[in-house]
PDB file of N, CA and C in Angstrom:
ATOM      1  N   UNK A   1     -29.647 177.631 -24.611  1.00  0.00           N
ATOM      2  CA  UNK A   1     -29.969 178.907 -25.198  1.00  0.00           C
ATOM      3  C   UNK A   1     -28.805 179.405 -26.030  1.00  0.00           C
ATOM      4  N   UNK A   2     -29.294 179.904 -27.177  1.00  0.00           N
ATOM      5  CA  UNK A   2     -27.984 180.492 -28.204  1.00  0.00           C
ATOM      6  C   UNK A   2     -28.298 181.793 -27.733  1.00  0.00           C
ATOM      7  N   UNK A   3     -26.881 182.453 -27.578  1.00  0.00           N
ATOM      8  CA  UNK A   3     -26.188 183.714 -27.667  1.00  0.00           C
ATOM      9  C   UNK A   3     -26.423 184.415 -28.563  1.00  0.00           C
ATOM     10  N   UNK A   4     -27.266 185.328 -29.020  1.00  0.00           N
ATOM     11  CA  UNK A   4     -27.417 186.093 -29.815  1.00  0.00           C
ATOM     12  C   UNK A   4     -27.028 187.842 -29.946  1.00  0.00           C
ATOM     13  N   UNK A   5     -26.855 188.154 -31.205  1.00  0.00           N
ATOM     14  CA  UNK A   5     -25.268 189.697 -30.399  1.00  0.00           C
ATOM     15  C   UNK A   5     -27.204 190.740 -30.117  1.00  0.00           C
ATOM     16  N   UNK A   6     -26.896 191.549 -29.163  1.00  0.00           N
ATOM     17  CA  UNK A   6     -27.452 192.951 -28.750  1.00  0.00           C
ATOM     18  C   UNK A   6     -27.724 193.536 -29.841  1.00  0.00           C
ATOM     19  N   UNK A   7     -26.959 193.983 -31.222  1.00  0.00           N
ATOM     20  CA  UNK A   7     -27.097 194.700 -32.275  1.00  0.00           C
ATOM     21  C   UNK A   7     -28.222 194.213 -32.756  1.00  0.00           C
ATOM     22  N   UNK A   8     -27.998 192.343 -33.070  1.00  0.00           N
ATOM     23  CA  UNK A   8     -28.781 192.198 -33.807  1.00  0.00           C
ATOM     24  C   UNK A   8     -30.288 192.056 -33.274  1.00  0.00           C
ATOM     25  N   UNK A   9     -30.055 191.960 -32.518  1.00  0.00           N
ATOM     26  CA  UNK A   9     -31.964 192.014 -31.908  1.00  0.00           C
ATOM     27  C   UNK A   9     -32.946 193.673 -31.840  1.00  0.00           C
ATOM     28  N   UNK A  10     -31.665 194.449 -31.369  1.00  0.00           N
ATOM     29  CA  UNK A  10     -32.190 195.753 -31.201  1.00  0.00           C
ATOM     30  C   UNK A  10     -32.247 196.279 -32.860  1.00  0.00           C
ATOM     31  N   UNK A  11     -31.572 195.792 -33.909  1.00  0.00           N
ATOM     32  CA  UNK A  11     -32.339 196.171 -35.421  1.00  0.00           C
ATOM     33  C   UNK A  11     -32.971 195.264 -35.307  1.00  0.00           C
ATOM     34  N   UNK A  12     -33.494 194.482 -35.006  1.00  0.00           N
ATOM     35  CA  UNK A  12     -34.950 193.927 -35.597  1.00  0.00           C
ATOM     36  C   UNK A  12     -35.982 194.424 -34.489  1.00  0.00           C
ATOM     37  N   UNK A  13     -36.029 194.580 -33.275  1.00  0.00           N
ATOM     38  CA  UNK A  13     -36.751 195.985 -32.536  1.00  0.00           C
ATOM     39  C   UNK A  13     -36.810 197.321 -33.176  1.00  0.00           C
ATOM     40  N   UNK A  14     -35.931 197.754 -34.080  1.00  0.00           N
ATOM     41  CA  UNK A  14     -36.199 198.912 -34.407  1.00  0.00           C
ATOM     42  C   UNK A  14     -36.944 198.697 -35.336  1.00  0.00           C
ATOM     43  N   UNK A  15     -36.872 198.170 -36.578  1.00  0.00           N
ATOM     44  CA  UNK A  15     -37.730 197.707 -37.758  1.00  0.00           C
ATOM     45  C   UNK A  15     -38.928 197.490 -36.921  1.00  0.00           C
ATOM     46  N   UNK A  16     -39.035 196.981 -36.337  1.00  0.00           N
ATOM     47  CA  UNK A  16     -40.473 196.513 -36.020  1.00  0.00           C
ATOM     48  C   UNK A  16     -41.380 197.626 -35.568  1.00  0.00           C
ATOM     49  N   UNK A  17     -40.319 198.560 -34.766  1.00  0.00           N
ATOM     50  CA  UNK A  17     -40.946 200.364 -34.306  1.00  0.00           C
ATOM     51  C   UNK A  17     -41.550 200.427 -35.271  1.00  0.00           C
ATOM     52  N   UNK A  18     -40.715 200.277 -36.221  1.00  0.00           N
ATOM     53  CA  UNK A  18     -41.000 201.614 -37.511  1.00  0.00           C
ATOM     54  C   UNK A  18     -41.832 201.365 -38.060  1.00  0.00           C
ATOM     55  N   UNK A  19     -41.847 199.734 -38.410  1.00  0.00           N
ATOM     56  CA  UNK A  19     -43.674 199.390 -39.222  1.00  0.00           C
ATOM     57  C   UNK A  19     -44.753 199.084 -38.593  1.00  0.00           C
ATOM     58  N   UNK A  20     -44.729 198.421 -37.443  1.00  0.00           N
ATOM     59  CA  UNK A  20     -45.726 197.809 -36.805  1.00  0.00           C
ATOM     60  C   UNK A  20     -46.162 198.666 -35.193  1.00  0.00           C
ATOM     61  N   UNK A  21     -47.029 198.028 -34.779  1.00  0.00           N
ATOM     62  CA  UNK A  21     -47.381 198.385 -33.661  1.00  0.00           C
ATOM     63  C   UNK A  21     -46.756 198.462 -32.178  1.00  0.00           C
ATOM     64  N   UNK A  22     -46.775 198.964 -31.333  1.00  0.00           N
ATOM     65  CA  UNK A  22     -45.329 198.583 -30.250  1.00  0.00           C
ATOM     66  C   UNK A  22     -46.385 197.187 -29.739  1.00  0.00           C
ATOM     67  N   UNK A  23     -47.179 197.140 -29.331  1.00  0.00           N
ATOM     68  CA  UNK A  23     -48.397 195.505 -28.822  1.00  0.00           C
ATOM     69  C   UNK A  23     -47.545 194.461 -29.778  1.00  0.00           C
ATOM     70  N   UNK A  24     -47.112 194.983 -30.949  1.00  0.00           N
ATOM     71  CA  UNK A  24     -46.524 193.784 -31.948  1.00  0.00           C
ATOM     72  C   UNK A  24     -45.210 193.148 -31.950  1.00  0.00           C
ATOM     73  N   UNK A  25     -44.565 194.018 -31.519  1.00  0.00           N
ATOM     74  CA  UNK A  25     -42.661 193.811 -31.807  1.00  0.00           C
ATOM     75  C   UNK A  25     -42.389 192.546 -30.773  1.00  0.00           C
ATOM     76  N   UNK A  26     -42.127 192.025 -29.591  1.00  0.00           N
ATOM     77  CA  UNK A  26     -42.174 191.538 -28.808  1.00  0.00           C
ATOM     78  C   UNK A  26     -42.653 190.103 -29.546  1.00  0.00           C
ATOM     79  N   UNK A  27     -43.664 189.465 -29.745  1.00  0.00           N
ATOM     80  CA  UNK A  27     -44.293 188.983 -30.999  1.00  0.00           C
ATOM     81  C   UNK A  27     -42.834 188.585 -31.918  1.00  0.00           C
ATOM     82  N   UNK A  28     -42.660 189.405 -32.794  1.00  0.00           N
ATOM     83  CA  UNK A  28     -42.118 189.642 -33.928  1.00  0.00           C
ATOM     84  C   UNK A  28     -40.789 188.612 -33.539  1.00  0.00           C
ATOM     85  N   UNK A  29     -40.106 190.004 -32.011  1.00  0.00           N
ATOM     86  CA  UNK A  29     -38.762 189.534 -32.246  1.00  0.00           C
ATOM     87  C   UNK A  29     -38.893 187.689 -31.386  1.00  0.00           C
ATOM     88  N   UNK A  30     -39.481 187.880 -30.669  1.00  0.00           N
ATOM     89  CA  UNK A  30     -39.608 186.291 -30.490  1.00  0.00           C
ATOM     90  C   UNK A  30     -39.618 185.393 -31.290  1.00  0.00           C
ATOM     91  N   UNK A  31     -40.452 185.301 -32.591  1.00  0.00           N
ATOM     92  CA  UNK A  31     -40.736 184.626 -33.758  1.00  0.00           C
ATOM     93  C   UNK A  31     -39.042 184.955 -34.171  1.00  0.00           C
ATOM     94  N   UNK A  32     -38.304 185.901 -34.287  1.00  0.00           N
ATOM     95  CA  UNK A  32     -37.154 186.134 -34.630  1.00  0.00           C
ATOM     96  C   UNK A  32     -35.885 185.310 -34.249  1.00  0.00           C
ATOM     97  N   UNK A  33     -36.243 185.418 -32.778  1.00  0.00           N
ATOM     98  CA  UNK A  33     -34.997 184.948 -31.802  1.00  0.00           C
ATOM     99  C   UNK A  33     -35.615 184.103 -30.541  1.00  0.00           C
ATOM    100  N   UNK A  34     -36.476 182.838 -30.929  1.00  0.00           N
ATOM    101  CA  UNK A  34     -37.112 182.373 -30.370  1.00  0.00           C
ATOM    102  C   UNK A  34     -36.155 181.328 -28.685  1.00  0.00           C
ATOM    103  N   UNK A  35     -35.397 181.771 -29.221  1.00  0.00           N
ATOM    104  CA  UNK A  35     -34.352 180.892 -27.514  1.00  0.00           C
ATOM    105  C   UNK A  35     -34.074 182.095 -27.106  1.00  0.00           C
ATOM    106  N   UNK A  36     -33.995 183.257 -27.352  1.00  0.00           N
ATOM    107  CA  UNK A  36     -33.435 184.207 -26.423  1.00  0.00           C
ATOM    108  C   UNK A  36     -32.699 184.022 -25.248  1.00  0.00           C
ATOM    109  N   UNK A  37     -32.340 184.703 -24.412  1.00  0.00           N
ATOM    110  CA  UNK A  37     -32.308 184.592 -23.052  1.00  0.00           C
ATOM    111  C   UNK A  37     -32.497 186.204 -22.516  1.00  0.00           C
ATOM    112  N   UNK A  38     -33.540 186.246 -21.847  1.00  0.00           N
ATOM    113  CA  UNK A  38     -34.355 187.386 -21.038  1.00  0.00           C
ATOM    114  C   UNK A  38     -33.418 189.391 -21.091  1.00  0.00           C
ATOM    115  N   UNK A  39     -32.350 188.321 -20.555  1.00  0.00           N
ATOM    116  CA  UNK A  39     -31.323 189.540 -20.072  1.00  0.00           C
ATOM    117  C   UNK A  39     -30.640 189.942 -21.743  1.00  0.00           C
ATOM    118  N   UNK A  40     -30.385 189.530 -22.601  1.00  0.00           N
ATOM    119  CA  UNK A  40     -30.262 189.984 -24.220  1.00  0.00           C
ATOM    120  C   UNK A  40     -31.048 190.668 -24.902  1.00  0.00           C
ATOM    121  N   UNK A  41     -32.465 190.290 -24.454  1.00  0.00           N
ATOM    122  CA  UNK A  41     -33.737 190.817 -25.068  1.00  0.00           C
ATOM    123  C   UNK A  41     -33.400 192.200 -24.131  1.00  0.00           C
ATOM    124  N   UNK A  42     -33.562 192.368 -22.895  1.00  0.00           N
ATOM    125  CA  UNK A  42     -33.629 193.610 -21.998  1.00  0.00           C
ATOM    126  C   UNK A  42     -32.443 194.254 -22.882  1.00  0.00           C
ATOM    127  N   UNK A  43     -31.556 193.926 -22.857  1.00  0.00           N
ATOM    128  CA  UNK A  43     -30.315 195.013 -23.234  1.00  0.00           C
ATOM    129  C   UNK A  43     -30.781 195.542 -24.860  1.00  0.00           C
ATOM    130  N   UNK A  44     -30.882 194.454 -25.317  1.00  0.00           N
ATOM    131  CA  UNK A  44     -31.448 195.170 -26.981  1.00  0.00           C
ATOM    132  C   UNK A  44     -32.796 195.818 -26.623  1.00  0.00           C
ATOM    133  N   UNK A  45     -33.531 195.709 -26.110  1.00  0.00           N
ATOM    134  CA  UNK A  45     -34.771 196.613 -26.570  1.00  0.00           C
ATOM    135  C   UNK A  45     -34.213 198.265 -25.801  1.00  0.00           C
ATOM    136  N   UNK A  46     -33.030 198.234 -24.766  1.00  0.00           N
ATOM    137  CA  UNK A  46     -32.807 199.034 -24.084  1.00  0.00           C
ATOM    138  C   UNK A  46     -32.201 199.937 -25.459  1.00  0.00           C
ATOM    139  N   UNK A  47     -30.922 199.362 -25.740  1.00  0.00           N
ATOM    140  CA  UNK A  47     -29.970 200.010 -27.225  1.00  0.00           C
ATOM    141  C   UNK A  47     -31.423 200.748 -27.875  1.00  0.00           C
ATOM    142  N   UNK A  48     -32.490 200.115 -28.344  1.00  0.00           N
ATOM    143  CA  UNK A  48     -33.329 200.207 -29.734  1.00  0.00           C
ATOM    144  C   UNK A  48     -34.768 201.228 -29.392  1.00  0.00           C
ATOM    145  N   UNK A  49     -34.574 201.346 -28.082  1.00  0.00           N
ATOM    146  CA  UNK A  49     -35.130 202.438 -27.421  1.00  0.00           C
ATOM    147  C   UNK A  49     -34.622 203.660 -27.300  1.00  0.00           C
ATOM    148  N   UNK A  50     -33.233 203.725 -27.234  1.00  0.00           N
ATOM    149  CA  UNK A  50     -32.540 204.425 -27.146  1.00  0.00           C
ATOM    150  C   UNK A  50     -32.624 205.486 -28.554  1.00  0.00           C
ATOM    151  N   UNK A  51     -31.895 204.370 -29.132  1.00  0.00           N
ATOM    152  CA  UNK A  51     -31.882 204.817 -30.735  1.00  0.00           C
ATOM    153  C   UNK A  51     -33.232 205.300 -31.632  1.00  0.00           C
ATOM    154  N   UNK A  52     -34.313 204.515 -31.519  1.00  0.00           N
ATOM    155  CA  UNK A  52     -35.674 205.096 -31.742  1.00  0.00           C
ATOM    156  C   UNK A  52     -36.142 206.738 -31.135  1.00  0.00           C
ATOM    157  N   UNK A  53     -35.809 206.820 -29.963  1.00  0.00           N
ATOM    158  CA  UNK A  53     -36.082 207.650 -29.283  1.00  0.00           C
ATOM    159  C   UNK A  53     -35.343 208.821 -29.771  1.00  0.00           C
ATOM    160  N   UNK A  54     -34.060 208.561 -29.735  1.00  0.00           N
ATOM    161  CA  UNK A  54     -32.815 209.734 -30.474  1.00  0.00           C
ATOM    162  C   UNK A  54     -33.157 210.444 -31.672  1.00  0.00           C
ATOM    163  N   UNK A  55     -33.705 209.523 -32.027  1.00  0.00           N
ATOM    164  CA  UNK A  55     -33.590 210.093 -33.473  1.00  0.00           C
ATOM    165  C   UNK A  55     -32.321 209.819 -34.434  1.00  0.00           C
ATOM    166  N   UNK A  56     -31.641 208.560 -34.095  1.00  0.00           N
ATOM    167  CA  UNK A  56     -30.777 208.483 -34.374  1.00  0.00           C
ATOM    168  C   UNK A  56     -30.749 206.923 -35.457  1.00  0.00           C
ATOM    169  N   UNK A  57     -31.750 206.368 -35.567  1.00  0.00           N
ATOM    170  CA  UNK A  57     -32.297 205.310 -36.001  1.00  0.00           C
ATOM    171  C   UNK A  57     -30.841 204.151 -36.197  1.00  0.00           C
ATOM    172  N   UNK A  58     -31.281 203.786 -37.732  1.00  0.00           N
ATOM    173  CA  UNK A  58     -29.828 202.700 -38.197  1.00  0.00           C
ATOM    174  C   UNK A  58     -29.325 202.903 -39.099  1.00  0.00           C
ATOM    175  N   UNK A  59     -28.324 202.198 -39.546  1.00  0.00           N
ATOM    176  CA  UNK A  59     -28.279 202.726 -40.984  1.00  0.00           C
ATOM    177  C   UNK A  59     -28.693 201.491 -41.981  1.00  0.00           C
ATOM    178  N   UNK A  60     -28.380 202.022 -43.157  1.00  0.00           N
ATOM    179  CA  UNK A  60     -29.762 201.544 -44.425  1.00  0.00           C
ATOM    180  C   UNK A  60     -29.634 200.126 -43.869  1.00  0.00           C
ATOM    181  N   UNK A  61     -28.280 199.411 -44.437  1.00  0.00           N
ATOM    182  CA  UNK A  61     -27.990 197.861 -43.906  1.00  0.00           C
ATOM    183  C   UNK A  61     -28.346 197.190 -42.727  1.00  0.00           C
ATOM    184  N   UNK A  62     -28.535 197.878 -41.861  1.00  0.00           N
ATOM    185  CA  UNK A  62     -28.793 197.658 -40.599  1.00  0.00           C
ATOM    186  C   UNK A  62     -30.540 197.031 -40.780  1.00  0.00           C
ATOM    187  N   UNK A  63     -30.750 198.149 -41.115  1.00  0.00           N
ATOM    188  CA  UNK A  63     -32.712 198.012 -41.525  1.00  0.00           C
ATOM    189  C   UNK A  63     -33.189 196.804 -42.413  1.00  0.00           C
ATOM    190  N   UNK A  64     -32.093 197.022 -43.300  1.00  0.00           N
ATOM    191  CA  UNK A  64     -32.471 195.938 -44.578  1.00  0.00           C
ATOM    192  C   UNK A  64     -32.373 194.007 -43.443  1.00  0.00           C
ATOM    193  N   UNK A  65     -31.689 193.847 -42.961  1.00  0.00           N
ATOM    194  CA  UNK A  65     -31.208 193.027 -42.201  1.00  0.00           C
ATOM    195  C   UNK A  65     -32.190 192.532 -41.279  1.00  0.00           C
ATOM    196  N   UNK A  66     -32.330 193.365 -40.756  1.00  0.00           N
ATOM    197  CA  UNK A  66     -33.938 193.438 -39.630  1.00  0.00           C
ATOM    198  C   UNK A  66     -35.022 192.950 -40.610  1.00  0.00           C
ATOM    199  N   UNK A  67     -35.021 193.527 -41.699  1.00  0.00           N
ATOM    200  CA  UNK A  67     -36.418 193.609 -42.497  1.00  0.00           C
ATOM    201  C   UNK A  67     -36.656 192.214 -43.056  1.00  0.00           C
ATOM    202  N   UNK A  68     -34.941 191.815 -43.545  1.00  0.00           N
ATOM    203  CA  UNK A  68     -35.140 190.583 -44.117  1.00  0.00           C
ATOM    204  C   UNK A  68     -35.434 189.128 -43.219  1.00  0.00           C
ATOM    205  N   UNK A  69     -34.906 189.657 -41.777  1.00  0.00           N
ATOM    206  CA  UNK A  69     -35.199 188.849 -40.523  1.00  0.00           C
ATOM    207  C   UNK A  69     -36.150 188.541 -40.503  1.00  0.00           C
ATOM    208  N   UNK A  70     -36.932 189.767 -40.752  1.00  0.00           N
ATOM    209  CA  UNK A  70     -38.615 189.461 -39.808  1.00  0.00           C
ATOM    210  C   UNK A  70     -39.448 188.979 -41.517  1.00  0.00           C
ATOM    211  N   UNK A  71     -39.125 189.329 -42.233  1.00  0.00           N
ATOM    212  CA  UNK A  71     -40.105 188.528 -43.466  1.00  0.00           C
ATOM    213  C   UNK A  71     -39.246 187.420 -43.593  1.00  0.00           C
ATOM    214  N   UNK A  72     -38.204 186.458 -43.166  1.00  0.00           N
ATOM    215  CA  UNK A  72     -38.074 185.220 -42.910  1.00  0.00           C
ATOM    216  C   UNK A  72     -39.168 184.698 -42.333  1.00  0.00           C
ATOM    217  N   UNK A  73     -39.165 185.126 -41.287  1.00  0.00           N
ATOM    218  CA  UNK A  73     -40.186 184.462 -40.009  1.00  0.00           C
ATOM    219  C   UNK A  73     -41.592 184.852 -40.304  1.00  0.00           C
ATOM    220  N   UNK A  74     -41.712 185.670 -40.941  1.00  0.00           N
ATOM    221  CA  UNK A  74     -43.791 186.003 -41.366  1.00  0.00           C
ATOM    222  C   UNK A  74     -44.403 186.915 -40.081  1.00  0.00           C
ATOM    223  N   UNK A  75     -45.353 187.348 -40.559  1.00  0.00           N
ATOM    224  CA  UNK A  75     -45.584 188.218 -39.374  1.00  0.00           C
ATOM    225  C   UNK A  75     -47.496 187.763 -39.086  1.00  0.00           C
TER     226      UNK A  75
END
């Protein structure tokens, strides 16, 4: 399993809030970060919950990054 950082999973959880369905993201970021390991996914969706919830979202780069993630992978 590759190590993947917390940041980057929880912006591509947030992108996925923002356009798609919550039934969808999960989906998404898998297609994203398809080796995961369980306990990375928990901590990022925890961060991207957080931040969704706040009102505190990402900033622009952050989004763009996510965005370009997930239209790599197709939805």
């Amino acid at each position: 399993m590759q190590h993947h950082s917390i940041a980057d999973v929880s912006c591509v959880i947030l992108q996925c809030l923002d356009t798609y369905q919550v039934a969808n993201v999960e989906p998404l970021v898998l297609k994203c970060f398809p080796d995961i390991d369980r306990h990375t996914l928990w901590q990022a969706y925890n961060v991207a919950l957080v931040a969704y919830t706040s009102g505190t979202g990402l900033k622009q780069q952050q989004k763009e990054a996510a965005a370009a993630a997930i239209s790599e992978f197709g939805t």
